[in-house]
PDB file of N, CA and C in Angstrom:
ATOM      1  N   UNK A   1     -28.687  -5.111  -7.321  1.00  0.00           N
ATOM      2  CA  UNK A   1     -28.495  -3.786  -6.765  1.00  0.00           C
ATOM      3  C   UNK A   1     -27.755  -2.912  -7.762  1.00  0.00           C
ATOM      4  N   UNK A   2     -28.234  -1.779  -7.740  1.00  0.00           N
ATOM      5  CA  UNK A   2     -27.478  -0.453  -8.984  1.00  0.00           C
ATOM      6  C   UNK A   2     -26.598   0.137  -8.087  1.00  0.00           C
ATOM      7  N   UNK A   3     -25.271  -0.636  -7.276  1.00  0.00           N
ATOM      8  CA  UNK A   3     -24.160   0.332  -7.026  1.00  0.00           C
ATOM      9  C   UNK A   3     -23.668   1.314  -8.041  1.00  0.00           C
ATOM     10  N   UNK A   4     -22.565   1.654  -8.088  1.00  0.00           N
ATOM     11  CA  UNK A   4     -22.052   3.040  -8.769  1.00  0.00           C
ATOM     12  C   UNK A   4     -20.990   1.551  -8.848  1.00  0.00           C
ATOM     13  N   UNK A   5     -20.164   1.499 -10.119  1.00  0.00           N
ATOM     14  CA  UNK A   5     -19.015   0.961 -10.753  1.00  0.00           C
ATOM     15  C   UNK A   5     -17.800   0.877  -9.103  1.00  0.00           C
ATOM     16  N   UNK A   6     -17.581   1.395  -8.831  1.00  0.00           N
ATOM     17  CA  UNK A   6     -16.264   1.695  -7.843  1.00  0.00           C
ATOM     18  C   UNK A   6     -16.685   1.085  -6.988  1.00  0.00           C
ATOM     19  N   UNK A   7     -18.250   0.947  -6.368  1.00  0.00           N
ATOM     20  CA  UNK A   7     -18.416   0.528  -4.908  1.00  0.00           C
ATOM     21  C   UNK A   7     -18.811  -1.202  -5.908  1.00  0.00           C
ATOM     22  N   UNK A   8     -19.170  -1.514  -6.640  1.00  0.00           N
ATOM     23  CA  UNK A   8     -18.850  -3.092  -7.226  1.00  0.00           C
ATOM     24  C   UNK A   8     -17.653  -3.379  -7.427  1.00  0.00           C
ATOM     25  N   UNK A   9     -17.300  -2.728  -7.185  1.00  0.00           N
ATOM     26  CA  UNK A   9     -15.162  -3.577  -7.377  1.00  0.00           C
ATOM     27  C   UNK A   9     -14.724  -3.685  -6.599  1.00  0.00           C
ATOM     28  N   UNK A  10     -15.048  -2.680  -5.383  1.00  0.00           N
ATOM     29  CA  UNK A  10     -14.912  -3.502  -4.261  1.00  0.00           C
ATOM     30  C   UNK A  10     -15.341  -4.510  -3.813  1.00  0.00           C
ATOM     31  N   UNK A  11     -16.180  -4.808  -3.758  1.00  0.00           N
ATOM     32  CA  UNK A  11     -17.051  -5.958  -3.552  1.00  0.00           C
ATOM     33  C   UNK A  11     -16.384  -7.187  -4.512  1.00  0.00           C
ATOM     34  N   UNK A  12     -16.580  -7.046  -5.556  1.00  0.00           N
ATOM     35  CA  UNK A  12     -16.219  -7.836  -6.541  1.00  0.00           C
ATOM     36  C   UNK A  12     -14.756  -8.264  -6.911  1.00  0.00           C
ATOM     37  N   UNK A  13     -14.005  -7.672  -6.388  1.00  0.00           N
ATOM     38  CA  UNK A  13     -12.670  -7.779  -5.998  1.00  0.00           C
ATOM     39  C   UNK A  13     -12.221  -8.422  -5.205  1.00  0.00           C
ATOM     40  N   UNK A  14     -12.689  -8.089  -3.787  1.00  0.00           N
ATOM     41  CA  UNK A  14     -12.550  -8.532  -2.732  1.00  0.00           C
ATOM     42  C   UNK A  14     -13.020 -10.424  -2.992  1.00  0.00           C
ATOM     43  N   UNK A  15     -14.023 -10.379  -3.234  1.00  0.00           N
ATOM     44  CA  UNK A  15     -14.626 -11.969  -3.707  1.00  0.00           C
ATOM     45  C   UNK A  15     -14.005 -12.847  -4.375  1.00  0.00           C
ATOM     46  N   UNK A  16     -12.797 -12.091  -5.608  1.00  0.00           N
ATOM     47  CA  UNK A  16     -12.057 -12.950  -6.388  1.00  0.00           C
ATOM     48  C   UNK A  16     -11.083 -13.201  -6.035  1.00  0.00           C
ATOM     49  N   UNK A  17     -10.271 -12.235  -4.892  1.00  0.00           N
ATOM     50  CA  UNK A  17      -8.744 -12.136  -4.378  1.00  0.00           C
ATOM     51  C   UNK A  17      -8.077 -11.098  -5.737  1.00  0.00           C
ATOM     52  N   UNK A  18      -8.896 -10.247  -5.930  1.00  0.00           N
ATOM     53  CA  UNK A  18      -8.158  -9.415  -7.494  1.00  0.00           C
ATOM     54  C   UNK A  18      -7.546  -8.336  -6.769  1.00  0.00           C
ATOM     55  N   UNK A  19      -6.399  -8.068  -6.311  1.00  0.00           N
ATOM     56  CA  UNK A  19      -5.743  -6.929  -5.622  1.00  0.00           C
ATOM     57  C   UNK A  19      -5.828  -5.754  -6.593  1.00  0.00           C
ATOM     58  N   UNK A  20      -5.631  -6.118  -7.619  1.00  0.00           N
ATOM     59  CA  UNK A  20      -5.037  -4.570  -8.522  1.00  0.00           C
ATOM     60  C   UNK A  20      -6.896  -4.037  -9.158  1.00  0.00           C
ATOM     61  N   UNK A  21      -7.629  -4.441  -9.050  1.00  0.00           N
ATOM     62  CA  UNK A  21      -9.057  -4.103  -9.427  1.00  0.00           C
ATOM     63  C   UNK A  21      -9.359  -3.658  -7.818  1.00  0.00           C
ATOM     64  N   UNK A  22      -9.196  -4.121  -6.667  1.00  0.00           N
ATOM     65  CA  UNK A  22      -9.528  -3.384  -5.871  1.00  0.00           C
ATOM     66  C   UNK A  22      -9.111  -2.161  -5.166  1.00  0.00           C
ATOM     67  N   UNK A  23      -7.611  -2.063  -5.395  1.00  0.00           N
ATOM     68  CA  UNK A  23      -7.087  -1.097  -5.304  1.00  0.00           C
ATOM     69  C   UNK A  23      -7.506   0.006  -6.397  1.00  0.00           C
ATOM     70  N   UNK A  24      -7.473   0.025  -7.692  1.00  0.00           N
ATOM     71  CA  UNK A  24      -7.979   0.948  -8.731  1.00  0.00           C
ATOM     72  C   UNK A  24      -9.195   1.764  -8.466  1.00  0.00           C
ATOM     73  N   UNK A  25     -10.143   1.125  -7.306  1.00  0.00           N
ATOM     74  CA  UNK A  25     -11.680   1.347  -7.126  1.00  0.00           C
ATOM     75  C   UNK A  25     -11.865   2.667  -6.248  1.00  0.00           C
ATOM     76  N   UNK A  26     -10.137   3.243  -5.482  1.00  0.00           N
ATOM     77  CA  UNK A  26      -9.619   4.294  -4.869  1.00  0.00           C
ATOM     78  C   UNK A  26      -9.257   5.445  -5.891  1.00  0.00           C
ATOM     79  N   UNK A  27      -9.327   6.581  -5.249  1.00  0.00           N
ATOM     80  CA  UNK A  27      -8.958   7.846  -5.907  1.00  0.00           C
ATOM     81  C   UNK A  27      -7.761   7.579  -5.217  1.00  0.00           C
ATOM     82  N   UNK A  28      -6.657   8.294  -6.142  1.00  0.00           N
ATOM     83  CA  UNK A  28      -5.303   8.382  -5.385  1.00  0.00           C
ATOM     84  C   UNK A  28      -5.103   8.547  -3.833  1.00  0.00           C
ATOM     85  N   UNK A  29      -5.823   9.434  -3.435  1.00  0.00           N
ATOM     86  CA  UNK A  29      -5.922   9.380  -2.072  1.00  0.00           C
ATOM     87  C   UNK A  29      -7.101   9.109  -1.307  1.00  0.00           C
ATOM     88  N   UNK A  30      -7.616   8.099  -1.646  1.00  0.00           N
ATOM     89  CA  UNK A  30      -8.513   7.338  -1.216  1.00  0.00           C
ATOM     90  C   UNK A  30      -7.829   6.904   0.117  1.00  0.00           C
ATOM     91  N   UNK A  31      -9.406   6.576   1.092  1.00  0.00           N
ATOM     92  CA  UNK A  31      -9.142   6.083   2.247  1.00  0.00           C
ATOM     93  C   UNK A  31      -9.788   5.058   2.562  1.00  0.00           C
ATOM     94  N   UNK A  32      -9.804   4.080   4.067  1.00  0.00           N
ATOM     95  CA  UNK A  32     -10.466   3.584   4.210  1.00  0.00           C
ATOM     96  C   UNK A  32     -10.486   3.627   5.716  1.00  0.00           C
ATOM     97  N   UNK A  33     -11.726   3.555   6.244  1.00  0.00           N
ATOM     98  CA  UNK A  33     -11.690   4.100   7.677  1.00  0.00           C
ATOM     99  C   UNK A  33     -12.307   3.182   8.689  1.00  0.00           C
ATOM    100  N   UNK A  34     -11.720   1.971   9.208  1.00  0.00           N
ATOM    101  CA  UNK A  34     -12.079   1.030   9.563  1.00  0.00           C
ATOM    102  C   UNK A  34     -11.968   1.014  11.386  1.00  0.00           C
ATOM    103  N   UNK A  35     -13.366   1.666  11.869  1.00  0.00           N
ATOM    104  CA  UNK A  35     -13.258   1.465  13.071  1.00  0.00           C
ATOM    105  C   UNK A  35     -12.783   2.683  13.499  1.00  0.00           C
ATOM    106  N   UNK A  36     -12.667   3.668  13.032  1.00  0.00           N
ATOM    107  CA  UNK A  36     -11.732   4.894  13.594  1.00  0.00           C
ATOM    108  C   UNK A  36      -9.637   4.779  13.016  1.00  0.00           C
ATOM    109  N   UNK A  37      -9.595   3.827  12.670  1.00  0.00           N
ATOM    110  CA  UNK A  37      -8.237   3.858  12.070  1.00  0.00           C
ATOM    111  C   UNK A  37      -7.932   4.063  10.455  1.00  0.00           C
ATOM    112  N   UNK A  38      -7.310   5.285   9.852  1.00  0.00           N
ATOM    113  CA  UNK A  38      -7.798   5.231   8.486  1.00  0.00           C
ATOM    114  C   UNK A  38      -6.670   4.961   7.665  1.00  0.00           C
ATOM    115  N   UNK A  39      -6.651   4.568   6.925  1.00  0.00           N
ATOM    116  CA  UNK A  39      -5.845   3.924   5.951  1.00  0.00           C
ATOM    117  C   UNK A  39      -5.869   4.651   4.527  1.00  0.00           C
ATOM    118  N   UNK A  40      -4.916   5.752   4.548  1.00  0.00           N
ATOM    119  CA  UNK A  40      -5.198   6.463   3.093  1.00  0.00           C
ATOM    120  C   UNK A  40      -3.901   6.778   2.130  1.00  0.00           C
ATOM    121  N   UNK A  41      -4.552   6.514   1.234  1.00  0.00           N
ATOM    122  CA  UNK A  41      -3.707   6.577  -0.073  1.00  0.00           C
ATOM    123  C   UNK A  41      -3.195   4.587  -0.404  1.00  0.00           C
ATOM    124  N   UNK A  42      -2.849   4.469  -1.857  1.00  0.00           N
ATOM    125  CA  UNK A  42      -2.659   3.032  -1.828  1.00  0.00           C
ATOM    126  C   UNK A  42      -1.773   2.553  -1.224  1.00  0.00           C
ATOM    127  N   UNK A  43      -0.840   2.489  -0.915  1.00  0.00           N
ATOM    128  CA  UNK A  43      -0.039   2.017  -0.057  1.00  0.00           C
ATOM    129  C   UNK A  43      -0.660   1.626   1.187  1.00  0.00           C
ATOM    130  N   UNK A  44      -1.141   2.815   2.127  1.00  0.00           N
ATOM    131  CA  UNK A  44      -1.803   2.326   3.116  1.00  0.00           C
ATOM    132  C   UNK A  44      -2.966   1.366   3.026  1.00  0.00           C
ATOM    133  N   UNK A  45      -3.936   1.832   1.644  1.00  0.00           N
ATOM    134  CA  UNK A  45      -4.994   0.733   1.587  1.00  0.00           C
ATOM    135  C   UNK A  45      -4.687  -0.467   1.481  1.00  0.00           C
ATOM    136  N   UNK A  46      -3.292  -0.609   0.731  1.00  0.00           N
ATOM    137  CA  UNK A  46      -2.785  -2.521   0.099  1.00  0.00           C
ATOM    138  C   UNK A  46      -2.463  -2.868   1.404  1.00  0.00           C
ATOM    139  N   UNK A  47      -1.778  -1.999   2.620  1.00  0.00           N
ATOM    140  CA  UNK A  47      -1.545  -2.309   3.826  1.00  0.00           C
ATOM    141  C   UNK A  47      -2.568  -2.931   4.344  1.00  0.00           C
ATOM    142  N   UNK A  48      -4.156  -2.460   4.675  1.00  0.00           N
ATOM    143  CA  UNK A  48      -4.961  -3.077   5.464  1.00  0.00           C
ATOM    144  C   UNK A  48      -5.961  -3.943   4.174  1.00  0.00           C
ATOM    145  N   UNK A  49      -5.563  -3.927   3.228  1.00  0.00           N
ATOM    146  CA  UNK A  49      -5.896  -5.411   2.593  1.00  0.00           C
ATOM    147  C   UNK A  49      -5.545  -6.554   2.836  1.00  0.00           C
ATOM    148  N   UNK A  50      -3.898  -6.383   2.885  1.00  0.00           N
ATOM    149  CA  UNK A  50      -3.547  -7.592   3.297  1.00  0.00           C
ATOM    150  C   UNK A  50      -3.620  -8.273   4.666  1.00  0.00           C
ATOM    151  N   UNK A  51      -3.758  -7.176   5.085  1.00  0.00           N
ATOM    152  CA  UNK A  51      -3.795  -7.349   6.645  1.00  0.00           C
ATOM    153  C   UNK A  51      -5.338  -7.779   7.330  1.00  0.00           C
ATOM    154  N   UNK A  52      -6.086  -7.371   6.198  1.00  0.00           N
ATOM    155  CA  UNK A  52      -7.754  -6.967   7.156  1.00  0.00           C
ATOM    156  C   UNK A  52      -9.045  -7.279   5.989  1.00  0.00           C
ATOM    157  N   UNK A  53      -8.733  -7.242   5.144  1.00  0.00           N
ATOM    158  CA  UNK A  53      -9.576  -8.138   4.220  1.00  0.00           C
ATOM    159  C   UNK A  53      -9.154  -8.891   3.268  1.00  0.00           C
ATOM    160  N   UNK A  54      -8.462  -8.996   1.925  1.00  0.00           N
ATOM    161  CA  UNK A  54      -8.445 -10.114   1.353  1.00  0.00           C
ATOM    162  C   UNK A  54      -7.002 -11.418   1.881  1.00  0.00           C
ATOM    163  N   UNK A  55      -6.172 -10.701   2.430  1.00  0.00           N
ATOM    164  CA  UNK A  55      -5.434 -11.440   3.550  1.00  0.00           C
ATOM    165  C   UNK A  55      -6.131 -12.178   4.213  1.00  0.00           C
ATOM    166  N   UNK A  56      -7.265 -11.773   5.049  1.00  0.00           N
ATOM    167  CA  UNK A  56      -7.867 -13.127   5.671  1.00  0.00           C
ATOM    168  C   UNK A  56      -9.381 -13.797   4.940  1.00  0.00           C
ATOM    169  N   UNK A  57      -8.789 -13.559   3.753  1.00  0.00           N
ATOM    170  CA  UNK A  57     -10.414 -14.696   3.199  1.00  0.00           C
ATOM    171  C   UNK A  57     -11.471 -13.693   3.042  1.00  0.00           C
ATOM    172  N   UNK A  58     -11.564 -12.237   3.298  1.00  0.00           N
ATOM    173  CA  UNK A  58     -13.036 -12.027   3.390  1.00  0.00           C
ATOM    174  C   UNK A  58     -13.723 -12.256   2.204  1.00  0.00           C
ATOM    175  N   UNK A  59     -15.318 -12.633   2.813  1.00  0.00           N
ATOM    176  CA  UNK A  59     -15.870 -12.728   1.418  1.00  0.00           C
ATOM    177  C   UNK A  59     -17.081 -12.285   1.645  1.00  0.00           C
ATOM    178  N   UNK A  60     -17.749 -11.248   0.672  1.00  0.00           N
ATOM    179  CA  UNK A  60     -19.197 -10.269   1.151  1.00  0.00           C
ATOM    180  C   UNK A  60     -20.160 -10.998   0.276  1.00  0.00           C
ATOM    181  N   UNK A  61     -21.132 -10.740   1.201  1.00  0.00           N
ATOM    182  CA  UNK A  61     -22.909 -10.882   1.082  1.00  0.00           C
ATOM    183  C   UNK A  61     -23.065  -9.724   0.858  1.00  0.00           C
ATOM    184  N   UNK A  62     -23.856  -8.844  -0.055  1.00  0.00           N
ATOM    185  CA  UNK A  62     -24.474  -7.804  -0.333  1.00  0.00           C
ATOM    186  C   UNK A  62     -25.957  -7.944   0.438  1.00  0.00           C
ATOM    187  N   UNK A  63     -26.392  -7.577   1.167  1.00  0.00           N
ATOM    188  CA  UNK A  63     -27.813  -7.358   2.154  1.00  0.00           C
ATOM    189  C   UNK A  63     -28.498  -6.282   1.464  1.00  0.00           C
ATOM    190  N   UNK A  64     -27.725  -5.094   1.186  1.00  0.00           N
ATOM    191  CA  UNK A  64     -28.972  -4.146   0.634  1.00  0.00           C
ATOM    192  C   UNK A  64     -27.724  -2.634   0.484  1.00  0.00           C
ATOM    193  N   UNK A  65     -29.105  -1.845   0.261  1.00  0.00           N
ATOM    194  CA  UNK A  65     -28.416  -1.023  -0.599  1.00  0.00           C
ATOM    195  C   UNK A  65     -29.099   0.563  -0.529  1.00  0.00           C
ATOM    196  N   UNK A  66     -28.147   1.969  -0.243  1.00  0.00           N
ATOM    197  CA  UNK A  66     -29.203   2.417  -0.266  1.00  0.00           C
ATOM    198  C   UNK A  66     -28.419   3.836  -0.081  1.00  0.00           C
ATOM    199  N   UNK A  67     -28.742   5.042  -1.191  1.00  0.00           N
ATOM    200  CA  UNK A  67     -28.339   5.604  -1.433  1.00  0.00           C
ATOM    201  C   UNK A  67     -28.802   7.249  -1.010  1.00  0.00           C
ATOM    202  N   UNK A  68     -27.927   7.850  -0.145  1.00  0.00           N
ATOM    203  CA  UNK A  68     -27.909   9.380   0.609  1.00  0.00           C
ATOM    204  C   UNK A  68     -27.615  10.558   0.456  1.00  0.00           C
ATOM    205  N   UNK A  69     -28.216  10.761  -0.462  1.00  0.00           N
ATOM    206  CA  UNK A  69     -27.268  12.103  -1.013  1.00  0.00           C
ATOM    207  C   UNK A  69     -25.862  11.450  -2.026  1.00  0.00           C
ATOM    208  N   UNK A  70     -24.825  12.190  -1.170  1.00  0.00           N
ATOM    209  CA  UNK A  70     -23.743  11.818  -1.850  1.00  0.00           C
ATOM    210  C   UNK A  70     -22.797  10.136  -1.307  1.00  0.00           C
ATOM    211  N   UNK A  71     -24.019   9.619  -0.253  1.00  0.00           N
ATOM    212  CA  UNK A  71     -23.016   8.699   0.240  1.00  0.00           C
ATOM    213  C   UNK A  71     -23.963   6.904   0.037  1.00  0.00           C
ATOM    214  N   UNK A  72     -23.211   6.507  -0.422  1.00  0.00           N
ATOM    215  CA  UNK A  72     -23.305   4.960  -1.096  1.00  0.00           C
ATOM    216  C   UNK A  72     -23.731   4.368   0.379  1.00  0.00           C
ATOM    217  N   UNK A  73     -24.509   3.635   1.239  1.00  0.00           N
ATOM    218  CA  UNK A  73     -24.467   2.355   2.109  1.00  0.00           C
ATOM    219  C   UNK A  73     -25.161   1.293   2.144  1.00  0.00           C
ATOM    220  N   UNK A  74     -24.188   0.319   1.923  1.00  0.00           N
ATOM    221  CA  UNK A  74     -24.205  -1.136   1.371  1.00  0.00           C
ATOM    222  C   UNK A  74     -24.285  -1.985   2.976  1.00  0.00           C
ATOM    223  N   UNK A  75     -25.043  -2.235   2.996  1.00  0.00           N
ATOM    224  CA  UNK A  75     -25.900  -3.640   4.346  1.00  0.00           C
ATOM    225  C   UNK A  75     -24.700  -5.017   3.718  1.00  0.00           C
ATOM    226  N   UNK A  76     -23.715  -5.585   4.582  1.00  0.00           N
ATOM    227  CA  UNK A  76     -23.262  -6.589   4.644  1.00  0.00           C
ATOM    228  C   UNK A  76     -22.932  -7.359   5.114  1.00  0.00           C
ATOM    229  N   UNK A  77     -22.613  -8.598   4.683  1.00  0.00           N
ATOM    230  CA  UNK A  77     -22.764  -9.862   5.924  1.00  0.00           C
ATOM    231  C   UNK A  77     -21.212 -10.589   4.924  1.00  0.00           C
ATOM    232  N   UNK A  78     -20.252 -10.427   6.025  1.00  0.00           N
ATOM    233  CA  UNK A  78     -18.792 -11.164   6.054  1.00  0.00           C
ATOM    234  C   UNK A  78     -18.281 -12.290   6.800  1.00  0.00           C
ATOM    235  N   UNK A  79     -17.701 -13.218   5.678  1.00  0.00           N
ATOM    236  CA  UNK A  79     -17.218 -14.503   5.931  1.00  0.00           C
ATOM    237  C   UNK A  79     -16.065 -14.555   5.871  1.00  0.00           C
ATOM    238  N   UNK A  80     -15.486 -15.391   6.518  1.00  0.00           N
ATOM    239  CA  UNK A  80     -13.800 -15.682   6.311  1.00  0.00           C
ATOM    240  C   UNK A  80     -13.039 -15.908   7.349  1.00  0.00           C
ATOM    241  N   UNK A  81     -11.457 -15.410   7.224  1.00  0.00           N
ATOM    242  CA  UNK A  81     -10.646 -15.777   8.436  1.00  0.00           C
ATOM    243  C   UNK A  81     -10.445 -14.667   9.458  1.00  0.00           C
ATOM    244  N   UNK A  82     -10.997 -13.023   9.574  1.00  0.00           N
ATOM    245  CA  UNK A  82     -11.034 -12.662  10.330  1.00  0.00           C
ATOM    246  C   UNK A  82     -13.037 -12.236  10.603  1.00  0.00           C
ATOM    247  N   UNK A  83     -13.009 -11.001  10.475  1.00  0.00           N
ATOM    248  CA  UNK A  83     -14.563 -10.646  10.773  1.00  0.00           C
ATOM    249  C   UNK A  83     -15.453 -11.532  10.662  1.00  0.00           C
ATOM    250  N   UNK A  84     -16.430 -12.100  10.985  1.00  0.00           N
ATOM    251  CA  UNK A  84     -17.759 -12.775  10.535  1.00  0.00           C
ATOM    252  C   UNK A  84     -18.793 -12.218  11.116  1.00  0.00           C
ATOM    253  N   UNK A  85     -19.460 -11.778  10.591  1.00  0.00           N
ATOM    254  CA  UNK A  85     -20.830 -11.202  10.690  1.00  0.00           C
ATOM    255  C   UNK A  85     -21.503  -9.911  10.088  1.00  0.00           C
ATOM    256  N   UNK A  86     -22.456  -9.309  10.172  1.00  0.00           N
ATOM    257  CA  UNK A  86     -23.074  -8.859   9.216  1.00  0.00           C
ATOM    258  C   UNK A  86     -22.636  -6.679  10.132  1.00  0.00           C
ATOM    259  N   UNK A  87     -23.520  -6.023   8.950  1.00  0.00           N
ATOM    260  CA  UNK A  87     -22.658  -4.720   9.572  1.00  0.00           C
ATOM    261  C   UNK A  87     -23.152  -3.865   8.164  1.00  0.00           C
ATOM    262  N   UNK A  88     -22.298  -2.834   7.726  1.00  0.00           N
ATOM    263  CA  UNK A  88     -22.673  -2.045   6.755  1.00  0.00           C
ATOM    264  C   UNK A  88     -21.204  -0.957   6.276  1.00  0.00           C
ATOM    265  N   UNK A  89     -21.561  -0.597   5.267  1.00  0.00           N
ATOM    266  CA  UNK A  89     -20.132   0.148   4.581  1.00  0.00           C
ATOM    267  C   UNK A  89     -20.621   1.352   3.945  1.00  0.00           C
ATOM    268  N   UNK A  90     -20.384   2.437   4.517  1.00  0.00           N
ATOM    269  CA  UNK A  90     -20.675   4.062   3.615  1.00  0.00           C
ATOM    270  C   UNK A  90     -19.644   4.391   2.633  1.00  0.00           C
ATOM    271  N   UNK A  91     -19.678   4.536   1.588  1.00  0.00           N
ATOM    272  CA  UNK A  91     -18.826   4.483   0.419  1.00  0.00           C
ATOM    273  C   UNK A  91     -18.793   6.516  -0.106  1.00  0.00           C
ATOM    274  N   UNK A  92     -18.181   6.716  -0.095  1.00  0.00           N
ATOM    275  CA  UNK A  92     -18.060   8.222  -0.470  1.00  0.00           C
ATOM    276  C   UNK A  92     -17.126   8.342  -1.695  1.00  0.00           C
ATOM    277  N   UNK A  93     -17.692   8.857  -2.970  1.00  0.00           N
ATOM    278  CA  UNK A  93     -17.054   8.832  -4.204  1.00  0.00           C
ATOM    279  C   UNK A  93     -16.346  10.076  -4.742  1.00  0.00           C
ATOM    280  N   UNK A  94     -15.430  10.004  -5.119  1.00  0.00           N
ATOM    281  CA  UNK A  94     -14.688  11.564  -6.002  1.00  0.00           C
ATOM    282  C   UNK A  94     -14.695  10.951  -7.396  1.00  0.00           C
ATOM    283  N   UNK A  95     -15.883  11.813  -8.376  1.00  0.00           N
ATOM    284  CA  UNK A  95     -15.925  11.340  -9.245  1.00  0.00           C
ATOM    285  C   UNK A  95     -16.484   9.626  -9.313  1.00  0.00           C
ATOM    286  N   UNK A  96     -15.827   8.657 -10.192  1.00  0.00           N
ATOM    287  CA  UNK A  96     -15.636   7.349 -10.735  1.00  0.00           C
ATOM    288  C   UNK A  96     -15.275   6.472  -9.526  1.00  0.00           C
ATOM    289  N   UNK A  97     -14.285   6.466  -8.858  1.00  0.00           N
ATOM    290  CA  UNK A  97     -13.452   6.016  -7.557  1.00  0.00           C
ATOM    291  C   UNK A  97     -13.877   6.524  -6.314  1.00  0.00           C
ATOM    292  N   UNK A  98     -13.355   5.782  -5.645  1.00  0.00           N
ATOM    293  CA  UNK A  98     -14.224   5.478  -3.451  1.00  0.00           C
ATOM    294  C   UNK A  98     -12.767   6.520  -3.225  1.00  0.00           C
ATOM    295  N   UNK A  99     -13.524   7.784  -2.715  1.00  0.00           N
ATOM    296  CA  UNK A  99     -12.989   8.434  -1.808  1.00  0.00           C
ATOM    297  C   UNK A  99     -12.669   8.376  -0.634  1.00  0.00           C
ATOM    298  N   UNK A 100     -13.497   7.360   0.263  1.00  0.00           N
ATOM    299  CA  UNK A 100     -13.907   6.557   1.309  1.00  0.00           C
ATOM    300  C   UNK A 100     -14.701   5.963   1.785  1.00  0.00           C
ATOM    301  N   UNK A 101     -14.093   4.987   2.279  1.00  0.00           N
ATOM    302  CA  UNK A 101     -15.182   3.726   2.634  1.00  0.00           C
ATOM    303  C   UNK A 101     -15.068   3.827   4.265  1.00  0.00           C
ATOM    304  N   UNK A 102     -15.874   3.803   4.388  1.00  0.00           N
ATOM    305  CA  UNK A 102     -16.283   3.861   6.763  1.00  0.00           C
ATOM    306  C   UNK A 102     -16.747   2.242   6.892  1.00  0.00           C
ATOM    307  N   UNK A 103     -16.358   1.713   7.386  1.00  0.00           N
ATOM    308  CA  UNK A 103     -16.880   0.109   8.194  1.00  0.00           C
ATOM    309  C   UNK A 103     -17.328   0.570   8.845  1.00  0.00           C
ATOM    310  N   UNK A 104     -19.019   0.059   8.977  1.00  0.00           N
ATOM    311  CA  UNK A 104     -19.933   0.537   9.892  1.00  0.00           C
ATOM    312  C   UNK A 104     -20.280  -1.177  11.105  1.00  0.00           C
ATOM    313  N   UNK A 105     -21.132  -0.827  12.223  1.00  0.00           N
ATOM    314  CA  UNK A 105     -21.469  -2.240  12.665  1.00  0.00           C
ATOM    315  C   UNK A 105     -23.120  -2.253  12.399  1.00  0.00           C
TER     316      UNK A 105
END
């Protein structure tokens, strides 16, 4: 799949347990909007990392891929110690870096 650099580091981050590559993959005030609760700027994002993905093991399947205009959505299927099961992620970029990421089901 031809993601954009930022939306593979997430991914690819998340997979290794690399905190400081996944955090970088944010614009300073990057968000992340999980479910209606958003998590912005790094601080808040390292907050629901630890708390909500690489804290509990997640680990992504890339399903597919597919690009909207200005918005990235990645088809995925999650393993680990909290979520399991499959769903999708809209990635919104400023520039180089994820402006925001939406957890979709």
């Amino acid at each position: 799949m031809n993601l954009p650099d930022a939306v593979r580091d997430f991914f690819d981050a998340t997979n290794a347990s690399d905190t400081d590559r996944f955090l970088d993959a944010f614009s300073p005030d990057g968000a992340v909007d999980d479910w209606g609760r958003v998590f912005r700027g790094r601080d808040d994002i390292a907050r629901w990392n630890d708390n909500e993905n690489m804290g509990v093991d997640s680990h992504f399947e890339l399903t597919g891929y597919e690009q909207r205009g200005e918005l990235h959505i990645v088809g995925i299927q999650v393993t680990g110690k909290g979520y399991n099961g499959g769903g999708s992620m809209e990635f919104t970029l400023d520039g180089d870096r994820i402006s925001l990421v939406t957890i979709k089901g």
